[in-house]
Structure formats: structure tokens, C-alpha cells
N, C-alpha and C. Protein backbone atom coordinates (compact mmCIF):
# COMPACT_ATOMS: atom_id res chain seq x y z
N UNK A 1 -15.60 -48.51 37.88
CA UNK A 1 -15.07 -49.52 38.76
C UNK A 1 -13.96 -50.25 38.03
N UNK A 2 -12.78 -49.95 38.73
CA UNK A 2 -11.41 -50.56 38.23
C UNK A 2 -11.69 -51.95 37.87
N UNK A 3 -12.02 -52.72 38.60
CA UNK A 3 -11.85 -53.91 38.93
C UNK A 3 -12.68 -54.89 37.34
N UNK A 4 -14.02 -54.18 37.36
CA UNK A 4 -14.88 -54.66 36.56
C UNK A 4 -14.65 -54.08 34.76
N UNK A 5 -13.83 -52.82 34.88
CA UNK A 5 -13.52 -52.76 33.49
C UNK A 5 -12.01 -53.63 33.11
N UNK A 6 -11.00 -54.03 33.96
CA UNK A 6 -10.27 -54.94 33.75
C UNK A 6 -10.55 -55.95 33.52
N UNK A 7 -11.96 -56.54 33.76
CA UNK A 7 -12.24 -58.00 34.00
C UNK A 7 -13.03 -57.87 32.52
N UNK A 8 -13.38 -56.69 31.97
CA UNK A 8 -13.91 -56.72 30.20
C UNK A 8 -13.00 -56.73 29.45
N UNK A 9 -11.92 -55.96 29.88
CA UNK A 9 -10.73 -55.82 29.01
C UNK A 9 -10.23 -57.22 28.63
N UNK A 10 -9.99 -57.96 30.02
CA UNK A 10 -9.14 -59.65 29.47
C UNK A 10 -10.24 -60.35 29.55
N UNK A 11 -11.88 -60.58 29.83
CA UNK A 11 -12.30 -61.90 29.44
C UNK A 11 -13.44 -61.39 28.61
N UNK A 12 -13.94 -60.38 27.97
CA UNK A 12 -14.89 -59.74 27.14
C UNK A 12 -14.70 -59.82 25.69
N UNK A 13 -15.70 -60.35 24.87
CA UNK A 13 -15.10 -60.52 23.51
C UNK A 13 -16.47 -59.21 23.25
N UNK A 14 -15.77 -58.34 21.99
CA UNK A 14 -16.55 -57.84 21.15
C UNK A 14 -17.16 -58.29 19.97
N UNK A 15 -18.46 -58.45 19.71
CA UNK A 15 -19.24 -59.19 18.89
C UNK A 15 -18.93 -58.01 17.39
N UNK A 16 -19.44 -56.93 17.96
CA UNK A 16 -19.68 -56.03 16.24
C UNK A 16 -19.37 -54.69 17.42
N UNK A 17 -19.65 -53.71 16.87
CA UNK A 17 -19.87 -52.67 17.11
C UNK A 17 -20.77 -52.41 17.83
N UNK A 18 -21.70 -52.99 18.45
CA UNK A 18 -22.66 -52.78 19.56
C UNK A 18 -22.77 -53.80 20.81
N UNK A 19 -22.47 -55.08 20.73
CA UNK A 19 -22.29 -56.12 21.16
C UNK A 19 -21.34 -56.58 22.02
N UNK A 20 -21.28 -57.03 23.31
CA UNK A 20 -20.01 -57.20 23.66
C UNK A 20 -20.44 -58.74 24.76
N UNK A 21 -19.58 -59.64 24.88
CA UNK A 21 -20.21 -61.19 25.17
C UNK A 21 -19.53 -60.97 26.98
N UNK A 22 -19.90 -61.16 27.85
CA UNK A 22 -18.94 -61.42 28.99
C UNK A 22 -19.85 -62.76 30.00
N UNK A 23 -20.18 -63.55 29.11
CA UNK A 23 -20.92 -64.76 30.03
C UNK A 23 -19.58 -65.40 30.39
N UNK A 24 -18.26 -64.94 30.57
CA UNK A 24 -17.36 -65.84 31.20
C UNK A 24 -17.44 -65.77 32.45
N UNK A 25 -17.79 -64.14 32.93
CA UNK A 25 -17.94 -63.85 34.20
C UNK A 25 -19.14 -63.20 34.75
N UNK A 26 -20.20 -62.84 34.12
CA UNK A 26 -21.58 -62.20 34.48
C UNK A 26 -22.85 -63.19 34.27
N UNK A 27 -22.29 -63.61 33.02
CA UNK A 27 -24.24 -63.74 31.97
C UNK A 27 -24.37 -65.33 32.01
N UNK A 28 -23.47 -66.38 31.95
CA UNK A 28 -23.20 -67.61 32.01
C UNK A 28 -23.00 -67.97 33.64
N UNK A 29 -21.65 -67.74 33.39
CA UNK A 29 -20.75 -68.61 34.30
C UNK A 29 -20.71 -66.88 35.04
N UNK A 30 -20.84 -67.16 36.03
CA UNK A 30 -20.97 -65.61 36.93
C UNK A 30 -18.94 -66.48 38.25
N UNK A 31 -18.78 -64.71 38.46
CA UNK A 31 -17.43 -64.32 38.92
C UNK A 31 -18.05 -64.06 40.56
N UNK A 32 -18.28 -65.59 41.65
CA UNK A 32 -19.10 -64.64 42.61
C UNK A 32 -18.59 -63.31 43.62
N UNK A 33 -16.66 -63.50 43.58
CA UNK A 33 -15.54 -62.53 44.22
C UNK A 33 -16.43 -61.16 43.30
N UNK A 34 -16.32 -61.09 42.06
CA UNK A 34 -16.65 -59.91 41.01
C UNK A 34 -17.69 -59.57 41.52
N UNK A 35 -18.77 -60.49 41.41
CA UNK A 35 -20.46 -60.08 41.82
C UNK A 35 -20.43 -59.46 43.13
N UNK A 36 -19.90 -59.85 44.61
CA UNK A 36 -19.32 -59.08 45.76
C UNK A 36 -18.82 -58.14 45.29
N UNK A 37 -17.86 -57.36 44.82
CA UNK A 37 -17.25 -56.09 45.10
C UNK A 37 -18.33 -55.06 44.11
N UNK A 38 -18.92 -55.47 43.06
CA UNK A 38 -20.05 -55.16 42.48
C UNK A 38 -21.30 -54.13 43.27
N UNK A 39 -21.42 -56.05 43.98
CA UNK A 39 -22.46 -55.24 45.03
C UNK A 39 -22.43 -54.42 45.78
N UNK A 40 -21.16 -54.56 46.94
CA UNK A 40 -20.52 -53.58 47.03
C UNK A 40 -20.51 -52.03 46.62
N UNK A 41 -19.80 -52.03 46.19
CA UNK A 41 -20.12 -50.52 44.66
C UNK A 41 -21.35 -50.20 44.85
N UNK A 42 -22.55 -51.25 44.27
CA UNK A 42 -23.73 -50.54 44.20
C UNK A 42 -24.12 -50.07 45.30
N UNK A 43 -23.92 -51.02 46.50
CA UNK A 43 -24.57 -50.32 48.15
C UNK A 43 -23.61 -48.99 48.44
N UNK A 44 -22.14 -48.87 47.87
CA UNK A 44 -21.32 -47.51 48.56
C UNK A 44 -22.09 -46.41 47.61
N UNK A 45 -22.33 -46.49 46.60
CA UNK A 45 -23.02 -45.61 45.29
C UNK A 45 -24.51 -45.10 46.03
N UNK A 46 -24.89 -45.94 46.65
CA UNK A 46 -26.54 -45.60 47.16
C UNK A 46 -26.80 -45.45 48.38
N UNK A 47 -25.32 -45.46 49.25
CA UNK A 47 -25.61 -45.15 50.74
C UNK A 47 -25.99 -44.07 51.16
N UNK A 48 -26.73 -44.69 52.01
CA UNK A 48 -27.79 -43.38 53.00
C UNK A 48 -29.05 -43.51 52.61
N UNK A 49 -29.58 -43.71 50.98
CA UNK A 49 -30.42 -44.05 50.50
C UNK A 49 -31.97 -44.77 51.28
N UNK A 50 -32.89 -44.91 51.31
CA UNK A 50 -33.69 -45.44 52.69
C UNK A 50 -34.71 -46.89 51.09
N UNK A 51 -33.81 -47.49 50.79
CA UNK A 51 -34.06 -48.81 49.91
C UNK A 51 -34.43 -49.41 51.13
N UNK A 52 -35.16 -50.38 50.27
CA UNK A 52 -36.16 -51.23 51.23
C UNK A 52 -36.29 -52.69 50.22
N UNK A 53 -35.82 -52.57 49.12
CA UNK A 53 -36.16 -53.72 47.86
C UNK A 53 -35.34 -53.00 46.51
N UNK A 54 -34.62 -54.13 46.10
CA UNK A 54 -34.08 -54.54 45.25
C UNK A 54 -34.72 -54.94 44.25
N UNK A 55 -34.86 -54.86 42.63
CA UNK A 55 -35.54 -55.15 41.94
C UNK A 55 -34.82 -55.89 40.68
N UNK A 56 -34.62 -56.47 40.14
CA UNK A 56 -34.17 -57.06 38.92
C UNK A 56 -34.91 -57.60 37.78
N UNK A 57 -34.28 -58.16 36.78
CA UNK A 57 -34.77 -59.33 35.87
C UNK A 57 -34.04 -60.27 35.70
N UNK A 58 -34.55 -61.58 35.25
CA UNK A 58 -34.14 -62.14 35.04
C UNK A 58 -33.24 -62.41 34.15
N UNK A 59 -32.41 -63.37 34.01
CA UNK A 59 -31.13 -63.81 34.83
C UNK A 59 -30.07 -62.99 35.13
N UNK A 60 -29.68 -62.50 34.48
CA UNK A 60 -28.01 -61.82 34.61
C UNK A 60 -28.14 -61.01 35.88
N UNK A 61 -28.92 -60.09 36.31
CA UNK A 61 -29.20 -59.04 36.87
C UNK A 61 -29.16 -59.81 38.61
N UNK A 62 -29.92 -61.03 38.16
CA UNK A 62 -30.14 -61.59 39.90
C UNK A 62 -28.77 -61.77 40.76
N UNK A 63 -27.23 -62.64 40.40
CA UNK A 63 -26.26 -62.81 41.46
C UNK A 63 -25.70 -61.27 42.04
N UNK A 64 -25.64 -60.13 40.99
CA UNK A 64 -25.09 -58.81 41.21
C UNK A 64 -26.18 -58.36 42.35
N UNK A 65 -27.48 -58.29 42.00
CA UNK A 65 -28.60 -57.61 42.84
C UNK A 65 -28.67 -58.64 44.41
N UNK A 66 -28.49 -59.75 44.26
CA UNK A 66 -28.53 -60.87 45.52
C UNK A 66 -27.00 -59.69 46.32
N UNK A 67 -25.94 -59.84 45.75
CA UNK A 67 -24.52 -59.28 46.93
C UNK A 67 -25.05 -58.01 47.08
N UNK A 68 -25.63 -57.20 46.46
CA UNK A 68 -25.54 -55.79 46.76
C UNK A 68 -27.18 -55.96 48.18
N UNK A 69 -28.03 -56.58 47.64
CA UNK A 69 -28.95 -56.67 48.29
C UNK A 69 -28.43 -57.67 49.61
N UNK A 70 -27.45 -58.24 49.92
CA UNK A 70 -26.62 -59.10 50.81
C UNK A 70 -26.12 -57.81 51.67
N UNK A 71 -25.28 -57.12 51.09
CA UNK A 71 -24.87 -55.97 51.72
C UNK A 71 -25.49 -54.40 52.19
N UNK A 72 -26.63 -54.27 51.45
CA UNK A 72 -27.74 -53.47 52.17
C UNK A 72 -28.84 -54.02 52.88
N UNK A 73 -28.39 -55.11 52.93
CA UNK A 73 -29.50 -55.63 54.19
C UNK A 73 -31.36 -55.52 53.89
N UNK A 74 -31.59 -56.25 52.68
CA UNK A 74 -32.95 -55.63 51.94
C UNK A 74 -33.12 -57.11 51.07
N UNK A 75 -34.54 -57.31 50.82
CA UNK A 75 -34.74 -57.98 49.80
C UNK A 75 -34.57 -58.02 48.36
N UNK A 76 -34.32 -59.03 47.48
CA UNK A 76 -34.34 -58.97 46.25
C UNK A 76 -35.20 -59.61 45.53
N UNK A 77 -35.71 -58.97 44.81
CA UNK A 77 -36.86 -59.18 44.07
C UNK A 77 -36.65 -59.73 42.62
N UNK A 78 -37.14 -60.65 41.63
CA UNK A 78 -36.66 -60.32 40.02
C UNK A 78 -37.78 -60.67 39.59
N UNK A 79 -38.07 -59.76 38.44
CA UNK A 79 -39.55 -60.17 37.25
C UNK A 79 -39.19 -61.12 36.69
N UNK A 80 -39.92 -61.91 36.26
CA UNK A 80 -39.71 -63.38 35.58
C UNK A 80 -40.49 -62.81 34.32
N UNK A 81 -39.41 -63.28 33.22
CA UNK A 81 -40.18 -63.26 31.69
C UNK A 81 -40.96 -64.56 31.82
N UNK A 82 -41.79 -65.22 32.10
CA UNK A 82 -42.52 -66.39 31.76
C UNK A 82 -43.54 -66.10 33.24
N UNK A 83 -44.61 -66.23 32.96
CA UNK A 83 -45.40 -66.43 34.18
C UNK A 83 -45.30 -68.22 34.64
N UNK A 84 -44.88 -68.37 35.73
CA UNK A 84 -45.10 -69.50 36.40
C UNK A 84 -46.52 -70.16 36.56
N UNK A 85 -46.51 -71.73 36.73
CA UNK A 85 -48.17 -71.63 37.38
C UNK A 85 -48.34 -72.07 38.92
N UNK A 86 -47.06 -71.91 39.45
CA UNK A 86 -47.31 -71.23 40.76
C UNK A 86 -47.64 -70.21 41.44
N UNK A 87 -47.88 -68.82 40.34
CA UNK A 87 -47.87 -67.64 40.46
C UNK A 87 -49.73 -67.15 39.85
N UNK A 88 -50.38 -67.56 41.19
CA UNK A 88 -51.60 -67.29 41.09
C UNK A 88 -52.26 -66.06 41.40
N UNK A 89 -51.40 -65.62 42.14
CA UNK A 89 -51.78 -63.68 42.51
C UNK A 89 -51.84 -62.75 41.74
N UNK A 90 -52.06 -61.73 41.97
CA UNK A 90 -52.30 -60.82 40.96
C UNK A 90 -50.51 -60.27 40.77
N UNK A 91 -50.45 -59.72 39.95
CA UNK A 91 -49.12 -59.44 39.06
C UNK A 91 -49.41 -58.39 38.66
N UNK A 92 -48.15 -58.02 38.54
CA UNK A 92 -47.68 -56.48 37.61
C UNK A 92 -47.07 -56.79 36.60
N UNK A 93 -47.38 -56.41 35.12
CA UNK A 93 -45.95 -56.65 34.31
C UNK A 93 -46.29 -55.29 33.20
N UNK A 94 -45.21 -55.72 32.45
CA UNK A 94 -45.40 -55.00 31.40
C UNK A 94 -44.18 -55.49 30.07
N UNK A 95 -44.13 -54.86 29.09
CA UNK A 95 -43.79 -55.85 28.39
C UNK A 95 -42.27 -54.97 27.94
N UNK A 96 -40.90 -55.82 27.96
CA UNK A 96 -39.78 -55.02 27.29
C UNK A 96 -38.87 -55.73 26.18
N UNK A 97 -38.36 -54.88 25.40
CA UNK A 97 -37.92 -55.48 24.17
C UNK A 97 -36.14 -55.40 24.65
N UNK A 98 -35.52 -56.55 24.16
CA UNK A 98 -34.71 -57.05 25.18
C UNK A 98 -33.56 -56.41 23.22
N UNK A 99 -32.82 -55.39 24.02
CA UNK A 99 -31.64 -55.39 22.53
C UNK A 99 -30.75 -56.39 22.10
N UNK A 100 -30.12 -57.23 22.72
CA UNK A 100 -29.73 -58.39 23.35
C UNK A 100 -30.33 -59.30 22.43
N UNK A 101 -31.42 -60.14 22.16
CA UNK A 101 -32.21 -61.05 22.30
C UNK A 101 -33.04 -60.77 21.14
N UNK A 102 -33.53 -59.30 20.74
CA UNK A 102 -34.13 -58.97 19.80
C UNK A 102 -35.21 -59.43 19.98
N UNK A 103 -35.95 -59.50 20.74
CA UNK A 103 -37.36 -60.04 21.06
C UNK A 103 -38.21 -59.33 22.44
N UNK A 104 -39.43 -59.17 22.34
CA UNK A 104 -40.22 -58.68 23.50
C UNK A 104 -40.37 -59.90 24.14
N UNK A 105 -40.41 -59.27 25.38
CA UNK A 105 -40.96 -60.18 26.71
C UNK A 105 -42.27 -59.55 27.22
N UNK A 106 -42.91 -60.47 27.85
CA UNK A 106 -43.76 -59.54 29.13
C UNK A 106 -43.17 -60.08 30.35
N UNK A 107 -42.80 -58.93 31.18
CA UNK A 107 -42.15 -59.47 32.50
C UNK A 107 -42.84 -59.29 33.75
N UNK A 108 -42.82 -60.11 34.39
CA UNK A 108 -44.03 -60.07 35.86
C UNK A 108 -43.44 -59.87 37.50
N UNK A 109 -44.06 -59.12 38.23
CA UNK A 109 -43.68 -59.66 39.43
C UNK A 109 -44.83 -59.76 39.95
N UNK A 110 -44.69 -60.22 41.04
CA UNK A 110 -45.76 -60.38 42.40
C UNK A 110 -46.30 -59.50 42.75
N UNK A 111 -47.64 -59.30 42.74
CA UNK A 111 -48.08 -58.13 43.88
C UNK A 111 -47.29 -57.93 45.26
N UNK A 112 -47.68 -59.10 45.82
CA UNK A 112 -46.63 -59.06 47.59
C UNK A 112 -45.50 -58.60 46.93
N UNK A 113 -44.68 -58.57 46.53
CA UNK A 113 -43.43 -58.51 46.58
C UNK A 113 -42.93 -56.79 46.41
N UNK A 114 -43.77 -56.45 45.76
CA UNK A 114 -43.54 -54.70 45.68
C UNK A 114 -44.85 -54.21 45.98
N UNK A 115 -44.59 -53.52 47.13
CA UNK A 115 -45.68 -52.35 47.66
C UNK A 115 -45.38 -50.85 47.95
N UNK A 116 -46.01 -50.49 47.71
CA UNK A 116 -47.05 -49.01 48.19
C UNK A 116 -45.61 -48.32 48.89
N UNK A 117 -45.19 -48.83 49.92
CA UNK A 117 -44.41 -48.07 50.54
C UNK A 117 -42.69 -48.47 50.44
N UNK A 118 -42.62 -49.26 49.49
CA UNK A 118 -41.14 -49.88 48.97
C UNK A 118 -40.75 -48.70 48.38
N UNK A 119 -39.16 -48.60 48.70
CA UNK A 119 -38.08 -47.31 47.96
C UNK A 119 -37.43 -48.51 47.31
N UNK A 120 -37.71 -48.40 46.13
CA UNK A 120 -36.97 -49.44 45.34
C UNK A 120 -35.53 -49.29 44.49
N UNK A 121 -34.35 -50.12 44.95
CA UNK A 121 -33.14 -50.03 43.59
C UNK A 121 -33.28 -50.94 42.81
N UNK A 122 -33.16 -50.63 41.63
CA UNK A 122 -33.23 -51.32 39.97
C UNK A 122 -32.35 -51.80 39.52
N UNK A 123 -31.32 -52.58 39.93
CA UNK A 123 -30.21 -52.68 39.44
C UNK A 123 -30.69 -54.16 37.52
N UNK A 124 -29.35 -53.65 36.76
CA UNK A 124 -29.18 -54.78 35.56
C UNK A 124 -28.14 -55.14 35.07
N UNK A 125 -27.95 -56.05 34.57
CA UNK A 125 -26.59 -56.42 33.69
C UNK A 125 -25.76 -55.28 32.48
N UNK A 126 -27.07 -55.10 31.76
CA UNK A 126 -26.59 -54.11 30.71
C UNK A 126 -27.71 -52.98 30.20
N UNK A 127 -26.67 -51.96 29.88
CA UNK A 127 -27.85 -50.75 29.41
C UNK A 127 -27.59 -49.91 28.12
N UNK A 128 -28.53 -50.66 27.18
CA UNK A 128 -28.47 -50.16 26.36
C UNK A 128 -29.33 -48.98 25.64
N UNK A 129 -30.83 -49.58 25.53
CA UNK A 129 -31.91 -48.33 24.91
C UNK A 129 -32.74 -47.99 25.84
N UNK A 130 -32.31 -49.00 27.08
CA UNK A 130 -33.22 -48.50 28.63
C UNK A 130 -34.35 -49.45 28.89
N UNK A 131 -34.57 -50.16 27.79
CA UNK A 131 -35.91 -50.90 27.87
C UNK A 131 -36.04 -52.11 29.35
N UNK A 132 -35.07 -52.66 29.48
CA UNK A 132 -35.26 -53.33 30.77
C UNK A 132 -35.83 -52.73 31.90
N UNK A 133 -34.83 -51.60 32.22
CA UNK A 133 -34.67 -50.62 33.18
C UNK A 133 -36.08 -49.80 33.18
N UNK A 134 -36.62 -49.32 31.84
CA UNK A 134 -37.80 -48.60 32.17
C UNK A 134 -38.73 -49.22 32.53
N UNK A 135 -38.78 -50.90 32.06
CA UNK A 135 -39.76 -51.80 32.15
C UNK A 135 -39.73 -51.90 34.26
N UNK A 136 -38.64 -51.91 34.21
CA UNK A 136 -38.93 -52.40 35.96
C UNK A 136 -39.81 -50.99 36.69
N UNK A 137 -39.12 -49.54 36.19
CA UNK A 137 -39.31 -48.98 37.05
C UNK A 137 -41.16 -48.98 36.77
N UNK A 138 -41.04 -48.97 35.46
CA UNK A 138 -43.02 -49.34 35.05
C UNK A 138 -43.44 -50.23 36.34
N UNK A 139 -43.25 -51.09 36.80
CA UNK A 139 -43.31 -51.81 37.46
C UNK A 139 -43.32 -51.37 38.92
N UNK A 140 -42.08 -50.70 39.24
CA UNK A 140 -42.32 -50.02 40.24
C UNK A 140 -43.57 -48.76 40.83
N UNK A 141 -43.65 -48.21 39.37
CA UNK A 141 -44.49 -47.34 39.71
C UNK A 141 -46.71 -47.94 39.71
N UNK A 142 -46.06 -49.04 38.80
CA UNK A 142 -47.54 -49.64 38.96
C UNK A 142 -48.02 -49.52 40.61
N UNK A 143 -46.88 -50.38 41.60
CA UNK A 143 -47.48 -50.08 43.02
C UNK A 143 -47.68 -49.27 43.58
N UNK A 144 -47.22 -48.32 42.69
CA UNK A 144 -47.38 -47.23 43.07
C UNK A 144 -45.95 -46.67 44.69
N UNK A 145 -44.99 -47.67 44.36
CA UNK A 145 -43.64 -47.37 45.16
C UNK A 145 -42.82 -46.73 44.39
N UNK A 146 -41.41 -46.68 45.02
CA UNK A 146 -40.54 -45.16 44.67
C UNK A 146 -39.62 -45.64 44.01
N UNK A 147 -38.88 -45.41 42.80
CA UNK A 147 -37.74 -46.00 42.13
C UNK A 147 -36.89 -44.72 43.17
N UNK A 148 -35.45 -45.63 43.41
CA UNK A 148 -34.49 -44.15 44.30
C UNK A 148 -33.11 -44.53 43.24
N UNK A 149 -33.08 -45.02 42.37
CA UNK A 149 -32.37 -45.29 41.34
C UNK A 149 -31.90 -46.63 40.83
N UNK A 150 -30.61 -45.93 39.83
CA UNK A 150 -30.86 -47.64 38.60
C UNK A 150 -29.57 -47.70 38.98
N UNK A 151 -29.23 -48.92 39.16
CA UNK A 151 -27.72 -49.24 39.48
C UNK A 151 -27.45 -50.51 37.80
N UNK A 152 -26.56 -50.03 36.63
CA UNK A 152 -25.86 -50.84 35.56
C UNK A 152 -25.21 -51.31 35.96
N UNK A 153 -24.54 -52.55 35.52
CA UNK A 153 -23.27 -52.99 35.77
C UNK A 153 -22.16 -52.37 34.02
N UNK A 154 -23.15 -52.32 33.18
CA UNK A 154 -22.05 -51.84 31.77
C UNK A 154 -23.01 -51.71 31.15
N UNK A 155 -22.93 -50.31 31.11
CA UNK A 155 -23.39 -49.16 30.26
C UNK A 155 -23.09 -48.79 28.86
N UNK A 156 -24.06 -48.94 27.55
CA UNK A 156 -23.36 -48.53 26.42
C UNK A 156 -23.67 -47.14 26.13
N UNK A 157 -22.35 -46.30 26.57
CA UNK A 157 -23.10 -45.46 26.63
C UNK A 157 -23.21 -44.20 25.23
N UNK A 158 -23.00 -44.90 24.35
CA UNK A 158 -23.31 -44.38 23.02
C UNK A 158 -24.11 -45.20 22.41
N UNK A 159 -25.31 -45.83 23.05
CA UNK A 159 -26.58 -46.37 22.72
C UNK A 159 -27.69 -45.16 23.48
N UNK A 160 -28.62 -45.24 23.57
CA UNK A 160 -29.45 -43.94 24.27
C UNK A 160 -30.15 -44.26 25.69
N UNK A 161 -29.99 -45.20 26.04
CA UNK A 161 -30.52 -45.79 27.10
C UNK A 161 -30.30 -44.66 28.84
N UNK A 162 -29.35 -44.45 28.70
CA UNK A 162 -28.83 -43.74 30.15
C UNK A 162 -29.85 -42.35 29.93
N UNK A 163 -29.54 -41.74 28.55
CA UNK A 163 -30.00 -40.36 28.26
C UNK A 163 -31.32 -40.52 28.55
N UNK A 164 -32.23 -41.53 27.95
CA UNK A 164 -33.29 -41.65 28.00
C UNK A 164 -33.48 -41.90 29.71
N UNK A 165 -33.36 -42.47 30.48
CA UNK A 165 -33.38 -42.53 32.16
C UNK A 165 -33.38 -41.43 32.91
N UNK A 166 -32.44 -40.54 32.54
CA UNK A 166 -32.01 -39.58 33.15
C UNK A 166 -32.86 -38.40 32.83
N UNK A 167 -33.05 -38.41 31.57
CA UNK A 167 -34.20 -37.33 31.22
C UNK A 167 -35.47 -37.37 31.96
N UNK A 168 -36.35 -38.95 31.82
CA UNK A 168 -37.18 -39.43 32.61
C UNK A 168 -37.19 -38.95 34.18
N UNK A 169 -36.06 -38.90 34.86
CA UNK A 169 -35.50 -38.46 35.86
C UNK A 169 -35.35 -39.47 36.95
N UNK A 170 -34.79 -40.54 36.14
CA UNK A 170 -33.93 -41.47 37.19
C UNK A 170 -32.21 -41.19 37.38
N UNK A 171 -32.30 -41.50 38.43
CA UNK A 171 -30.17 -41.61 39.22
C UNK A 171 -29.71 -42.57 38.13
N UNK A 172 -29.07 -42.79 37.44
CA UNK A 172 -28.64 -44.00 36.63
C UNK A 172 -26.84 -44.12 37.40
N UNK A 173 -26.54 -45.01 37.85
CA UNK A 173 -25.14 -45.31 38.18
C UNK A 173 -24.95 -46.21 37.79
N UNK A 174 -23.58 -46.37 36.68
CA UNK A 174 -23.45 -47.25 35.82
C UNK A 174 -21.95 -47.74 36.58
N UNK A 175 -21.53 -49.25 36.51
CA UNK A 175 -20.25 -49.10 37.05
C UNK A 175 -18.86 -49.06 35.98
N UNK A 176 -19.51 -49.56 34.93
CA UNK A 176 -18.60 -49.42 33.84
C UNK A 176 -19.38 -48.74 32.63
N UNK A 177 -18.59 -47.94 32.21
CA UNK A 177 -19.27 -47.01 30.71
C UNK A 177 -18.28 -46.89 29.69
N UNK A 178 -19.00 -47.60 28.60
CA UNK A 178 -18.38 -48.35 27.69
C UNK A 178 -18.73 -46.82 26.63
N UNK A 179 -17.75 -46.34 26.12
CA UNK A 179 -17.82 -45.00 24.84
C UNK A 179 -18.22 -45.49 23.34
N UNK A 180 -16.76 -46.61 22.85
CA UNK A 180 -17.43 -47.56 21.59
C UNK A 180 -16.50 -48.46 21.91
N UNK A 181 -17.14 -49.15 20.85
CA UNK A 181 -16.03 -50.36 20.40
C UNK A 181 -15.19 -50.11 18.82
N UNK A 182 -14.02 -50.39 19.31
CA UNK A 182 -13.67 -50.34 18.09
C UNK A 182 -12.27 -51.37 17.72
N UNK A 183 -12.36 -52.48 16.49
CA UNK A 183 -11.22 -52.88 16.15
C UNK A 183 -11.35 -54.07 17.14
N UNK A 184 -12.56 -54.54 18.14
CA UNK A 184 -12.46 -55.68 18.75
C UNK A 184 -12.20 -55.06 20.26
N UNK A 185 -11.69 -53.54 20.79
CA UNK A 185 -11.61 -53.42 21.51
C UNK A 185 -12.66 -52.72 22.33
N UNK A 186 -12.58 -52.62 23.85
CA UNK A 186 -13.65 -51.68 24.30
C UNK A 186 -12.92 -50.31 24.83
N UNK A 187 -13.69 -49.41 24.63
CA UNK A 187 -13.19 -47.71 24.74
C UNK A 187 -14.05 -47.30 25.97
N UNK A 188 -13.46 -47.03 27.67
CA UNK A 188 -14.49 -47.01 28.39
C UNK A 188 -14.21 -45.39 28.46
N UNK A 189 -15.26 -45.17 28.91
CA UNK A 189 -15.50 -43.53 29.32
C UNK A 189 -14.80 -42.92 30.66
């Protein structure tokens, strides 16, 4: 997606060689024009598809998954790393180690909220060793509903994360795929 690797190119800083910051327009301070054509993307990428629920995590993942889930006409769902104590029902979680953050979570959703007969899309902010992404579809499959694929917004994709998905035998559609970094810059695929 043109639009979204231009928008890394001028407001994306590279941290190191694995790292790349874009809370100017995603992770912070969100781009909501960007997050629309995003969503966008993800619903033209998955049309025809018979989605029924949207799935995320928390935070980054929710304004992108809200437009795309705006534009396929479907609910959006997100696991919360923290159990609430409004959240007295039974739950699904399981636990993912965030590359990002360097720390495990256990992430939860609702029973109601994913069932039995949900075709679920997975969409996330970033993909690196897959751990978010496998954590949801864990999730998905606890209800025993259908992952119909993973929608990235930026893919590293010389981290193992995609390989690992795809092997598993998920759709992975990434909208930007990042090759390396190098010298401060990003090298997309």
C-alpha cells in the first residue's frame, strides 16, 4: 500500500535494526484519513470473504480494525491484556510475548464475543515473530470459530513471524513489508 509506505518513509524513525517507531501516525497519535484507506485495503484484500468479526489487541490494532470493520459491515472485537473487573464471564485467553515491549501478557476476550460459528479477521499493527497474531488466532480457535485470515499493517518481514503463519496455514496480508533497515532507513519489499 502506496500510501502507508510513504507515510513510514517521512514520519517513521528507525530505532536499530529491528525497530521502527511510527506512534506519529498509528501507535500514539493515530492518522484517522490513514486508518480509513487502511481499512479499506484490508476489506478490498478480503472481499467476498463471509467474516462475521473482527478480532484485535489492544491498542494499536483497534482504530485500523474499527475502519476496516466500519467498512465490512461486522463487529470488532479486541483482547484486553489486563482482565477488567467488569469482565465476570467466562474468557478465553492465552498468553503472548509482545517483541515490542519484551514482556508476556495474558490476553482475554469474552466468551459472547467470539462464537462457534464466527469467520473471524485478525487484523494488527505489527508482525514480527507472530506472537500476537498466533495468540488471537489461539483464541479464535478456543471457540472453536474460523480464523479466514491475518490482515498486518507492517510486516518485518525478515523477522519470522509471516513464515511462521503461513506455514501454520494462515492468509497473512501484510500492507506494508518492510525487507531491513538499514543506515536509519526502511527497505520495503
Amino acid at each position: 500500500m502506496d500510501l502507508l509506505k510513504k507515510r513510514i518513509q517521512s514520519d517513521g524513525l528507525v530505532l536499530n535494526d529491528s525497530l521502527l517507531k511510527v506512534d506519529s501516525f498509528l501507535n500514539q497519535q493515530i492518522d484517522p484519513v490513514l486508518m480509513m484507506k487502511m481499512g479499506e485495503e484490508f476489506a478490498r484484500r478480503f472481499q467476498g470473504e463471509p467474516i462475521t468479526k473482527i478480532l484485535t489487541i489492544e491498542a494499536s490494532g483497534i482504530a485500523v480494525s474499527v475502519m476496516a470493520g466500519l467498512v465490512l459491515k461486522v463487529p470488532v472485537v479486541f483482547a484486553r491484556k489486563k482482565k477488567s473487573v467488569t469482565i465476570t464471564e467466562d474468557i478465553y485467553y492465552t498468553k503472548v510475548y509482545s517483541f515490542t515491549k519484551q514482556e508476556s501478557n495474558d490476553i482475554i476476550v469474552s466468551k459472547q464475543f467470539v462464537q462457534e460459528d464466527d469467520k473471524v479477521l485478525i487484523i494488527d499493527d505489527f508482525l514480527a515473530n507472530g506472537e500476537a497474531a498466533a495468540g488471537l488466532a489461539n483464541i479464535v480457535h478456543q471457540a472453536n470459530a474460523t480464523v479466514i485470515g491475518i490482515g498486518i499493517v507492517i510486516e518485518k518481514s525478515f523477522q519470522p513471524g509471516a513464515r511462521k503463519l503461513t506455514q501454520a496455514g494462515y492468509r497473512v496480508e501484510s500492507l506494508a513489508r518492510i525487507g531491513s533497515f538499514s543506515n536509519g532507513q526502511v527497505n520495503f519489499l
